[in-house]
Structure formats: structure tokens, C-alpha cells
PDB file of N, CA and C in Angstrom:
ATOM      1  N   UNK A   1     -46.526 -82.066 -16.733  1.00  0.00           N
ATOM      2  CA  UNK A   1     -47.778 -82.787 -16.690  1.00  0.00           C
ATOM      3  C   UNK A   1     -48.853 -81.955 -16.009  1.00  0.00           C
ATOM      4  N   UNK A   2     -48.567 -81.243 -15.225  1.00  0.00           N
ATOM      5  CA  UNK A   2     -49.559 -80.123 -14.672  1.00  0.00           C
ATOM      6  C   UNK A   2     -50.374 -79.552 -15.142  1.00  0.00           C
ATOM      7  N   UNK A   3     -49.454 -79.017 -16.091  1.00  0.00           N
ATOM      8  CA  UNK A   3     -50.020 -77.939 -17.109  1.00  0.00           C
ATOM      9  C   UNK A   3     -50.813 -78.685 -17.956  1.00  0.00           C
ATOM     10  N   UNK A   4     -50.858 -79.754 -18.174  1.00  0.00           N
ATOM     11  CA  UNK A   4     -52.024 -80.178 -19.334  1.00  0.00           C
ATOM     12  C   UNK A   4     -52.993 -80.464 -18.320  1.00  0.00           C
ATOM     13  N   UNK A   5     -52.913 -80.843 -17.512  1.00  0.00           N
ATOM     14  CA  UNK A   5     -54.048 -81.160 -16.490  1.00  0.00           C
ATOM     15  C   UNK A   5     -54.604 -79.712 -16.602  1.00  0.00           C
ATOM     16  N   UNK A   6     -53.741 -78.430 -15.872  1.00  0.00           N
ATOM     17  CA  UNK A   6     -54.858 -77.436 -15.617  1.00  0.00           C
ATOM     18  C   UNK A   6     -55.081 -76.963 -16.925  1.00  0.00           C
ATOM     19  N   UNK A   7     -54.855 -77.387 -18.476  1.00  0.00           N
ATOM     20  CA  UNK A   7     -56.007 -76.806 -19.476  1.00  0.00           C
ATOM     21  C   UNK A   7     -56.838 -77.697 -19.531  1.00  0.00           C
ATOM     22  N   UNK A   8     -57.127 -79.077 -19.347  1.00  0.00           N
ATOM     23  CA  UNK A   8     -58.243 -80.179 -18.917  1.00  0.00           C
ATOM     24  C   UNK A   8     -59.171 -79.429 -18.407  1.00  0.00           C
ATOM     25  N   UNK A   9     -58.880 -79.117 -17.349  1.00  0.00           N
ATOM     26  CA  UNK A   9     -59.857 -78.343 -16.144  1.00  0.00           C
ATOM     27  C   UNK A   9     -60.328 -77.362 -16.764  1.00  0.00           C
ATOM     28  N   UNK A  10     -59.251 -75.999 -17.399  1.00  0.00           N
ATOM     29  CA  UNK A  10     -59.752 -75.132 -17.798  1.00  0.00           C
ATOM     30  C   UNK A  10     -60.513 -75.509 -18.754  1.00  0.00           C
ATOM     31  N   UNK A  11     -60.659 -76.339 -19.440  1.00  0.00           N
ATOM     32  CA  UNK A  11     -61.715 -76.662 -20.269  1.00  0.00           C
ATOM     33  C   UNK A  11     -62.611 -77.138 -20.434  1.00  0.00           C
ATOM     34  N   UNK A  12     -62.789 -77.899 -19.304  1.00  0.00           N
ATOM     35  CA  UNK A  12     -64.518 -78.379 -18.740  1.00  0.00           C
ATOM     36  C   UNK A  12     -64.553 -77.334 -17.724  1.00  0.00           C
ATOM     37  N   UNK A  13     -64.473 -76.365 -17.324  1.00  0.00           N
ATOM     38  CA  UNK A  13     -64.720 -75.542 -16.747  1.00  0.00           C
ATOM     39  C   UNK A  13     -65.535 -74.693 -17.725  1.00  0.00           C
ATOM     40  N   UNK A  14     -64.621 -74.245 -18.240  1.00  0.00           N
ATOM     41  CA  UNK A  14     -65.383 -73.515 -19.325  1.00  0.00           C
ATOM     42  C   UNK A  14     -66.840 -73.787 -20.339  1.00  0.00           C
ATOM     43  N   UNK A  15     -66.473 -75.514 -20.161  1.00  0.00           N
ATOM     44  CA  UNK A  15     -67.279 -76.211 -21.045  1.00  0.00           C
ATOM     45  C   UNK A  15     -68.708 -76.162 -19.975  1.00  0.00           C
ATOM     46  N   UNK A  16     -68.483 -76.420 -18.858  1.00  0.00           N
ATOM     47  CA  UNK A  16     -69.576 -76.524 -17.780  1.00  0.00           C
ATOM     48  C   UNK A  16     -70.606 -75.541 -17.193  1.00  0.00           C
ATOM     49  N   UNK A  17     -69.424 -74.049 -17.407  1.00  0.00           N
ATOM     50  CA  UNK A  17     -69.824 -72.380 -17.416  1.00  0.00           C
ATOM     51  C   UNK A  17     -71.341 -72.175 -18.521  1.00  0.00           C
ATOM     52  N   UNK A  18     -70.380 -72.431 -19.559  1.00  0.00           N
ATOM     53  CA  UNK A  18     -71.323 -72.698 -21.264  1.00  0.00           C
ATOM     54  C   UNK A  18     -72.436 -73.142 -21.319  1.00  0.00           C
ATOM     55  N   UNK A  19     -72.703 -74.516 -20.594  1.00  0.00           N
ATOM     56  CA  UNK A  19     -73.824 -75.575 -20.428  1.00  0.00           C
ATOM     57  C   UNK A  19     -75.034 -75.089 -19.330  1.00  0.00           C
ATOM     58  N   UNK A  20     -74.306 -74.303 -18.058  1.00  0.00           N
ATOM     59  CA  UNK A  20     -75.157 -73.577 -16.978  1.00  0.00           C
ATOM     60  C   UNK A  20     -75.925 -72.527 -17.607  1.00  0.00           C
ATOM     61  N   UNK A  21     -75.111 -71.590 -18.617  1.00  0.00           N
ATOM     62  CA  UNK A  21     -75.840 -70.458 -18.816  1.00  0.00           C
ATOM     63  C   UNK A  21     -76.691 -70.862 -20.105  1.00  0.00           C
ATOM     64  N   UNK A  22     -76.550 -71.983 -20.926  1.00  0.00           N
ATOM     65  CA  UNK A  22     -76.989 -72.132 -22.216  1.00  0.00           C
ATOM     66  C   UNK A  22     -76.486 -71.389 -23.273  1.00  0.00           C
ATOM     67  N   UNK A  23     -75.169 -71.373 -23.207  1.00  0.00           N
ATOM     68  CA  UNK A  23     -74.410 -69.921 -23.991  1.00  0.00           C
ATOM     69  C   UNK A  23     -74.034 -70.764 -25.154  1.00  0.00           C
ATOM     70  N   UNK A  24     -72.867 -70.697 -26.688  1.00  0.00           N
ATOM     71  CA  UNK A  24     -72.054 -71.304 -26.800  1.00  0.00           C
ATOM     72  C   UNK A  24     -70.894 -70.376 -26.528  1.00  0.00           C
ATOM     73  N   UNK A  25     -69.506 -70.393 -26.506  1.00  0.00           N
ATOM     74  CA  UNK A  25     -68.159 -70.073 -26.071  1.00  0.00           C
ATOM     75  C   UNK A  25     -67.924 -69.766 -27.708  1.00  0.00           C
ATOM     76  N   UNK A  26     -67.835 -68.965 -27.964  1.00  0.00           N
ATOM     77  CA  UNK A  26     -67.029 -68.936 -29.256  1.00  0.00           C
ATOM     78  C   UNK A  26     -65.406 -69.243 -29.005  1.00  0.00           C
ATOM     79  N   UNK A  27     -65.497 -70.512 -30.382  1.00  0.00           N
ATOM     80  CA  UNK A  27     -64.182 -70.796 -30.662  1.00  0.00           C
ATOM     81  C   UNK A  27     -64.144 -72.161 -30.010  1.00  0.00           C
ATOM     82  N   UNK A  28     -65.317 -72.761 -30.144  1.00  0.00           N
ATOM     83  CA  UNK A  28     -65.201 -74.254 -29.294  1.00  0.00           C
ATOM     84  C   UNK A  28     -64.352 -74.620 -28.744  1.00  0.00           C
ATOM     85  N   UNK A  29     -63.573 -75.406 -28.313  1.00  0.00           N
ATOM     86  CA  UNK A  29     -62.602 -76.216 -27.503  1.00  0.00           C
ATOM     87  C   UNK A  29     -61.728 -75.146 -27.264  1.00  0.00           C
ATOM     88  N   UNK A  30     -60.929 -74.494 -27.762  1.00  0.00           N
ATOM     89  CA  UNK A  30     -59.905 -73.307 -27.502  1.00  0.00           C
ATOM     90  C   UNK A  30     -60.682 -72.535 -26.900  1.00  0.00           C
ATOM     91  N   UNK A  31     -61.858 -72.215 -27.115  1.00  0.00           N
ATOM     92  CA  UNK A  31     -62.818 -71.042 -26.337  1.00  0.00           C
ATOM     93  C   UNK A  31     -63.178 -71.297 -24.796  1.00  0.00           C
ATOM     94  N   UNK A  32     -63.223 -73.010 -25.094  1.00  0.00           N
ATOM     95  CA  UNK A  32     -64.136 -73.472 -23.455  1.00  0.00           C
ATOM     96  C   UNK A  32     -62.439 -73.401 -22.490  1.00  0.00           C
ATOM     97  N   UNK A  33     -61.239 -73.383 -23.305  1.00  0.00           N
ATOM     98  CA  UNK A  33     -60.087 -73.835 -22.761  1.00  0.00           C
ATOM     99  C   UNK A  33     -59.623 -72.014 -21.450  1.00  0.00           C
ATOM    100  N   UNK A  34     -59.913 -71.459 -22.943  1.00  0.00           N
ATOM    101  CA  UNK A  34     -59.343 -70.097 -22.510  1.00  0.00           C
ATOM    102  C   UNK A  34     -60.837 -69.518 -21.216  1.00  0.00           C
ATOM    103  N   UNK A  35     -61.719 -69.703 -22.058  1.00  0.00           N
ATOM    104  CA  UNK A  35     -62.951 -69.461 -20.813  1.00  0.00           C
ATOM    105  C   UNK A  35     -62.539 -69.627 -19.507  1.00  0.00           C
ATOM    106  N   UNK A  36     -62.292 -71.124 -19.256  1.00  0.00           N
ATOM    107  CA  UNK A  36     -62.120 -71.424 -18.168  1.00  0.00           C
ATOM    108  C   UNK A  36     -60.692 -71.248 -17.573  1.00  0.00           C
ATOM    109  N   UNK A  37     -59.666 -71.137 -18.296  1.00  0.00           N
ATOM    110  CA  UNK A  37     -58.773 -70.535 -17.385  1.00  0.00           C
ATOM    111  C   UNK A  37     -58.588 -68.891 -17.096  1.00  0.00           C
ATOM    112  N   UNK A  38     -58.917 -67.790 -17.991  1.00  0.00           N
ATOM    113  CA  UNK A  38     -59.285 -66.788 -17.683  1.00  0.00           C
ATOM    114  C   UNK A  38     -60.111 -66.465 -16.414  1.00  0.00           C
ATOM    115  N   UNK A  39     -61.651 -67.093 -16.518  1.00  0.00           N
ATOM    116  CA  UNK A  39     -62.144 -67.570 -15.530  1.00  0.00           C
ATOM    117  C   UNK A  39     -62.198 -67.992 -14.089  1.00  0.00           C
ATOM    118  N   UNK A  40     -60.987 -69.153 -14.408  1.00  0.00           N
ATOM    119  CA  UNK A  40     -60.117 -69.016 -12.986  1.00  0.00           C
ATOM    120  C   UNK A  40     -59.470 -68.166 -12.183  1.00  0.00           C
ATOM    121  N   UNK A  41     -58.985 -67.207 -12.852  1.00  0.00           N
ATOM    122  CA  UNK A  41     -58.141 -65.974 -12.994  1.00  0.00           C
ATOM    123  C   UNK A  41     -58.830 -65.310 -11.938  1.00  0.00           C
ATOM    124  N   UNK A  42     -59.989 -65.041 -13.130  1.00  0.00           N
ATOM    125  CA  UNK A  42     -61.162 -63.591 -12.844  1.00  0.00           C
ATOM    126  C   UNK A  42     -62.073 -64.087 -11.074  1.00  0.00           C
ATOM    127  N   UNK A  43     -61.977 -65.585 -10.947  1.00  0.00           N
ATOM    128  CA  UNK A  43     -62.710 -66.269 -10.047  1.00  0.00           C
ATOM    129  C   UNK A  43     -61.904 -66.077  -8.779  1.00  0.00           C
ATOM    130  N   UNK A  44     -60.450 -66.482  -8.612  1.00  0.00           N
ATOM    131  CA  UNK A  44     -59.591 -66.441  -7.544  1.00  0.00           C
ATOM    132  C   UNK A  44     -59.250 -65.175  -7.023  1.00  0.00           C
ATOM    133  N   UNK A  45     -59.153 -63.801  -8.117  1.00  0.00           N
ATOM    134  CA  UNK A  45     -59.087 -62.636  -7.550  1.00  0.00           C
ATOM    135  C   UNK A  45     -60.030 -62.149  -7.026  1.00  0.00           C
ATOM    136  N   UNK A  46     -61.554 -62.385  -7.139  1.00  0.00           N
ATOM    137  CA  UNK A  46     -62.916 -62.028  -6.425  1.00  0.00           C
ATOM    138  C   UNK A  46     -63.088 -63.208  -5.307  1.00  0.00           C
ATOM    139  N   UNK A  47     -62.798 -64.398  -5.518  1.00  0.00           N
ATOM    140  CA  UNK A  47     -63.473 -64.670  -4.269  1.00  0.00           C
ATOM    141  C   UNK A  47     -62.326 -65.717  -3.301  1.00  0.00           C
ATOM    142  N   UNK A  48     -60.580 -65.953  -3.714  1.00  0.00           N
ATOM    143  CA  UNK A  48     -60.347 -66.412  -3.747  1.00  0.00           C
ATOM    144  C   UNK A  48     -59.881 -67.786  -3.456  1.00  0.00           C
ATOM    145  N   UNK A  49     -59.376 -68.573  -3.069  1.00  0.00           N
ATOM    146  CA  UNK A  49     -58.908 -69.827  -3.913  1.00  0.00           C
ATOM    147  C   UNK A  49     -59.314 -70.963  -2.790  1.00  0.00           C
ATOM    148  N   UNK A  50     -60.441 -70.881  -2.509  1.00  0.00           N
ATOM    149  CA  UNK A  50     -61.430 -71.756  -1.325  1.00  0.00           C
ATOM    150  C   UNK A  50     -61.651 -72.945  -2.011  1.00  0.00           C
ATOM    151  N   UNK A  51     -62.307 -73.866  -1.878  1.00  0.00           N
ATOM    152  CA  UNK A  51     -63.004 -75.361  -2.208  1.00  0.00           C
ATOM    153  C   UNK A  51     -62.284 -75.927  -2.940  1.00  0.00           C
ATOM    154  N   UNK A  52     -62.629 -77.184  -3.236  1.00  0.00           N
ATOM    155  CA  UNK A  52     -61.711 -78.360  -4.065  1.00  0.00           C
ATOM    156  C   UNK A  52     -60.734 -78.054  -4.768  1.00  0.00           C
ATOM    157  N   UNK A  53     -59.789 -78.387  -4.983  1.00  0.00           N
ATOM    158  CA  UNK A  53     -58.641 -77.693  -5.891  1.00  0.00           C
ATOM    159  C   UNK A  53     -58.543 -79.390  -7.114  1.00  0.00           C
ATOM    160  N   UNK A  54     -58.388 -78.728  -8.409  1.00  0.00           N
ATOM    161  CA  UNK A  54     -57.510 -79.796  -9.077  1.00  0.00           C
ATOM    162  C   UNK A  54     -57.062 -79.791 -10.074  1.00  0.00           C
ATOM    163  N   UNK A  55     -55.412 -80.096 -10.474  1.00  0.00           N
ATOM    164  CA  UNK A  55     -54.774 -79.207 -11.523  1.00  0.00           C
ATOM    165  C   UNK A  55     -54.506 -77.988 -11.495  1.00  0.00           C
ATOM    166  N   UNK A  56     -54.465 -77.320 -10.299  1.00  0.00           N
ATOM    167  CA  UNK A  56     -53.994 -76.569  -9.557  1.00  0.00           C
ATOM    168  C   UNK A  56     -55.108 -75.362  -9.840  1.00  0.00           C
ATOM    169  N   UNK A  57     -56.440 -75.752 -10.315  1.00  0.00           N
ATOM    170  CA  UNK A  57     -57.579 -74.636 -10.176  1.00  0.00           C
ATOM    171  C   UNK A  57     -58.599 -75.083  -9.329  1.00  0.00           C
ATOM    172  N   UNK A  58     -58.509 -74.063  -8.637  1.00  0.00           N
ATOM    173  CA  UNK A  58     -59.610 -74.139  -7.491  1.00  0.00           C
ATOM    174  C   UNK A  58     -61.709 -74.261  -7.864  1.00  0.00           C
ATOM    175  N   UNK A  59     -61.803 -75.690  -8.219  1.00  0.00           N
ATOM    176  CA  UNK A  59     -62.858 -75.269  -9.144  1.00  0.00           C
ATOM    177  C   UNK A  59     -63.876 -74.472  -8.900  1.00  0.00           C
ATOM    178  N   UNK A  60     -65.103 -74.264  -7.728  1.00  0.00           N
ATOM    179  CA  UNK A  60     -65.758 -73.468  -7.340  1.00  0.00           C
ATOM    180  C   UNK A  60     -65.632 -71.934  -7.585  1.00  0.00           C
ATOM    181  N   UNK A  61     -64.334 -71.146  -7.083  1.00  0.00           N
ATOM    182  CA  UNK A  61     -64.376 -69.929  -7.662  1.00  0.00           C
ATOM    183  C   UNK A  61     -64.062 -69.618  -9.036  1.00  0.00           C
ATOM    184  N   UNK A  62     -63.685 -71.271  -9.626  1.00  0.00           N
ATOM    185  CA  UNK A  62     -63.111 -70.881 -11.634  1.00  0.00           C
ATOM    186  C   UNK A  62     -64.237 -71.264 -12.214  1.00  0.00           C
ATOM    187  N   UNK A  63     -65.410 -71.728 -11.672  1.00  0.00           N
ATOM    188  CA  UNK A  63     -66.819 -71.877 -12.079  1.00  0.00           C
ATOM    189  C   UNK A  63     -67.541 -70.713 -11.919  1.00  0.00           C
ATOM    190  N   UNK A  64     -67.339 -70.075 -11.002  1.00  0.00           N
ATOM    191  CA  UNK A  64     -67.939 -68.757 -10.818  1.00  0.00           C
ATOM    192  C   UNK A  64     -67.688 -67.886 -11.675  1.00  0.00           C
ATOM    193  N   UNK A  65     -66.496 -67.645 -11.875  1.00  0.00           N
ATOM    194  CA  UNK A  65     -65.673 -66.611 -12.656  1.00  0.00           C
ATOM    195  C   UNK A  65     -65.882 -66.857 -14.318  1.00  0.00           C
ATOM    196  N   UNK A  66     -65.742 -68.501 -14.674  1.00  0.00           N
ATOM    197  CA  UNK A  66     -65.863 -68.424 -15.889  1.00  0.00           C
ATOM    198  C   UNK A  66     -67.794 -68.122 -16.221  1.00  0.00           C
ATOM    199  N   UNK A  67     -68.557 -68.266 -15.473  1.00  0.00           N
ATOM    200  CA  UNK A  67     -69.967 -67.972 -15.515  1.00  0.00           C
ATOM    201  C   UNK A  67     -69.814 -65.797 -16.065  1.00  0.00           C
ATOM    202  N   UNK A  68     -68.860 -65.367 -15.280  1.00  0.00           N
ATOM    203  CA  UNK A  68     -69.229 -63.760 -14.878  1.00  0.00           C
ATOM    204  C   UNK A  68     -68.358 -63.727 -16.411  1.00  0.00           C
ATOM    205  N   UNK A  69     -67.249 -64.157 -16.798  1.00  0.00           N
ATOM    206  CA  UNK A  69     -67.017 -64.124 -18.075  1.00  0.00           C
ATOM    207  C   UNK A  69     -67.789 -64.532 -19.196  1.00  0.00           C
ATOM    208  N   UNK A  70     -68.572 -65.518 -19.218  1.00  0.00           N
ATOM    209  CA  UNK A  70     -69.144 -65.472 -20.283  1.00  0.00           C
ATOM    210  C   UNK A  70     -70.714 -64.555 -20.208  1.00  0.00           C
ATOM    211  N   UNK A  71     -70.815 -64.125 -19.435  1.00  0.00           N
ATOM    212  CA  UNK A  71     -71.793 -63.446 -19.408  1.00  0.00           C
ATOM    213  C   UNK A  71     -71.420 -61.907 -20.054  1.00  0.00           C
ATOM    214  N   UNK A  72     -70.179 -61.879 -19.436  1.00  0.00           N
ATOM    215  CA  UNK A  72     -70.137 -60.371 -20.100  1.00  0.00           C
ATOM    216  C   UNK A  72     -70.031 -60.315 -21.388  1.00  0.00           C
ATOM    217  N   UNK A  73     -68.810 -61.224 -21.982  1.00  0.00           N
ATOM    218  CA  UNK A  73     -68.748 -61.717 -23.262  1.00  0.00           C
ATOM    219  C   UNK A  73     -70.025 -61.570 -24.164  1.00  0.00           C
ATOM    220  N   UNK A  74     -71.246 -62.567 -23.640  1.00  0.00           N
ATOM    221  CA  UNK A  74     -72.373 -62.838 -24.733  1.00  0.00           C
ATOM    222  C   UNK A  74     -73.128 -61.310 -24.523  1.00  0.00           C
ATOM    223  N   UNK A  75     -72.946 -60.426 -23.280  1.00  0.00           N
ATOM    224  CA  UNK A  75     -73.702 -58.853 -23.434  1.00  0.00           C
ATOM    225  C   UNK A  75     -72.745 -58.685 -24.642  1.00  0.00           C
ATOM    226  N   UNK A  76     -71.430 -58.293 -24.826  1.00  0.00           N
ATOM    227  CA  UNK A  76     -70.491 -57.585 -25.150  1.00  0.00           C
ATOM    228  C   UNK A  76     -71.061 -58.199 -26.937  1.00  0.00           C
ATOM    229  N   UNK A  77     -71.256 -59.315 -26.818  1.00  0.00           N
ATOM    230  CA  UNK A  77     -70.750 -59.526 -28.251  1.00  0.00           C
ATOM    231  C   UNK A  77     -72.153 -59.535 -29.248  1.00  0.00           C
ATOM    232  N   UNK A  78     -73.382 -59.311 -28.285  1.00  0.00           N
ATOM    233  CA  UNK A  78     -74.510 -59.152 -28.565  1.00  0.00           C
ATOM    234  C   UNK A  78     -74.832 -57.211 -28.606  1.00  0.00           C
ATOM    235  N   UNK A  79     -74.057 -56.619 -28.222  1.00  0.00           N
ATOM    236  CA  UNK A  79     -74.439 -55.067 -28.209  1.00  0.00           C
ATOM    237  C   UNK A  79     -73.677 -54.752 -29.516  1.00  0.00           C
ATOM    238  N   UNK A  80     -72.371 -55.495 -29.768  1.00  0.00           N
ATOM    239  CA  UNK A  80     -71.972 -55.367 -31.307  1.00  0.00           C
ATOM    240  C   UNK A  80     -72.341 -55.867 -32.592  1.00  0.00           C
ATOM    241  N   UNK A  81     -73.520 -56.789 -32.327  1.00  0.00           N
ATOM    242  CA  UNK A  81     -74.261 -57.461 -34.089  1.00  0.00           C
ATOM    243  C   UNK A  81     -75.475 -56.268 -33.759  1.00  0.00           C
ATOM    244  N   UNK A  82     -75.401 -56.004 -32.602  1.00  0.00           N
ATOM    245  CA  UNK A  82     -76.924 -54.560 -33.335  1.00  0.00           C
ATOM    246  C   UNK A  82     -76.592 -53.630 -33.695  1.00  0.00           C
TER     247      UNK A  82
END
């Protein structure tokens, strides 16, 4: 039961990352899923695993992280359609 909880999370995480920057996530729902748990990932090894926890992701630094991911992403995927 955990584990569906933390892709819940990872996925309004991701979904919430998306909505801050005005991005979309390619790959809707699987995209906002993986966003945000990657995210978490990328978030806990830089700043790690401080503030609210739930579903066993610490949301504050998996908000952060999924933000620095999709940012690189939309450079990355915008330097390849030119």
C-alpha cells in the first residue's frame, strides 16, 4: 500500500512542479508520475530529506527537485526542435 501512495505523491508532485513553472510534463499522468518521483530522488540528494514527509517523500525537497527537473528537461527538449 505504500507504494501506491508514494506514486500518488509522485504524481501531484510532479503535477504541481508542471503548474509552478507553466510547463506541460510530457507523457501526462506517467510523466507527472515519473517527474515527481525522479524529482524526489534528484531533491533528497541536494538538499536532503527535511520537511513534511508523506508516502514516504519528503515533499518540499521532491518539489524542489521535480521544479530543477523539469526545467532542464523543457531547456533540453527545446535545444532539440531547433
Amino acid at each position: 500500500m505504500g507504494f501506491i501512495i508514494m506514486i500518488i505523491v509522485g504524481g501531484l508532485i510532479g503535477w504541481l512542479a508542471g503548474a509552478i513553472l507553466g510547463k506541460d510534463i510530457p507523457g501526462g499522468i506517467i510523466g507527472n508520475i515519473i517527474a515527481g518521483l525522479i524529482g524526489s530522488a534528484l531533491g533528497s540528494k541536494i538538499l536532503g530529506t527535511w520537511g513534511p514527509v508523506l508516502g514516504g517523500v519528503p515533499i518540499i525537497p521532491a518539489l524542489i527537485g521535480a521544479i530543477i527537473l523539469i526545467l532542464v528537461l523543457s531547456f533540453i527538449l527545446k535545444a532539440i526542435k531547433k
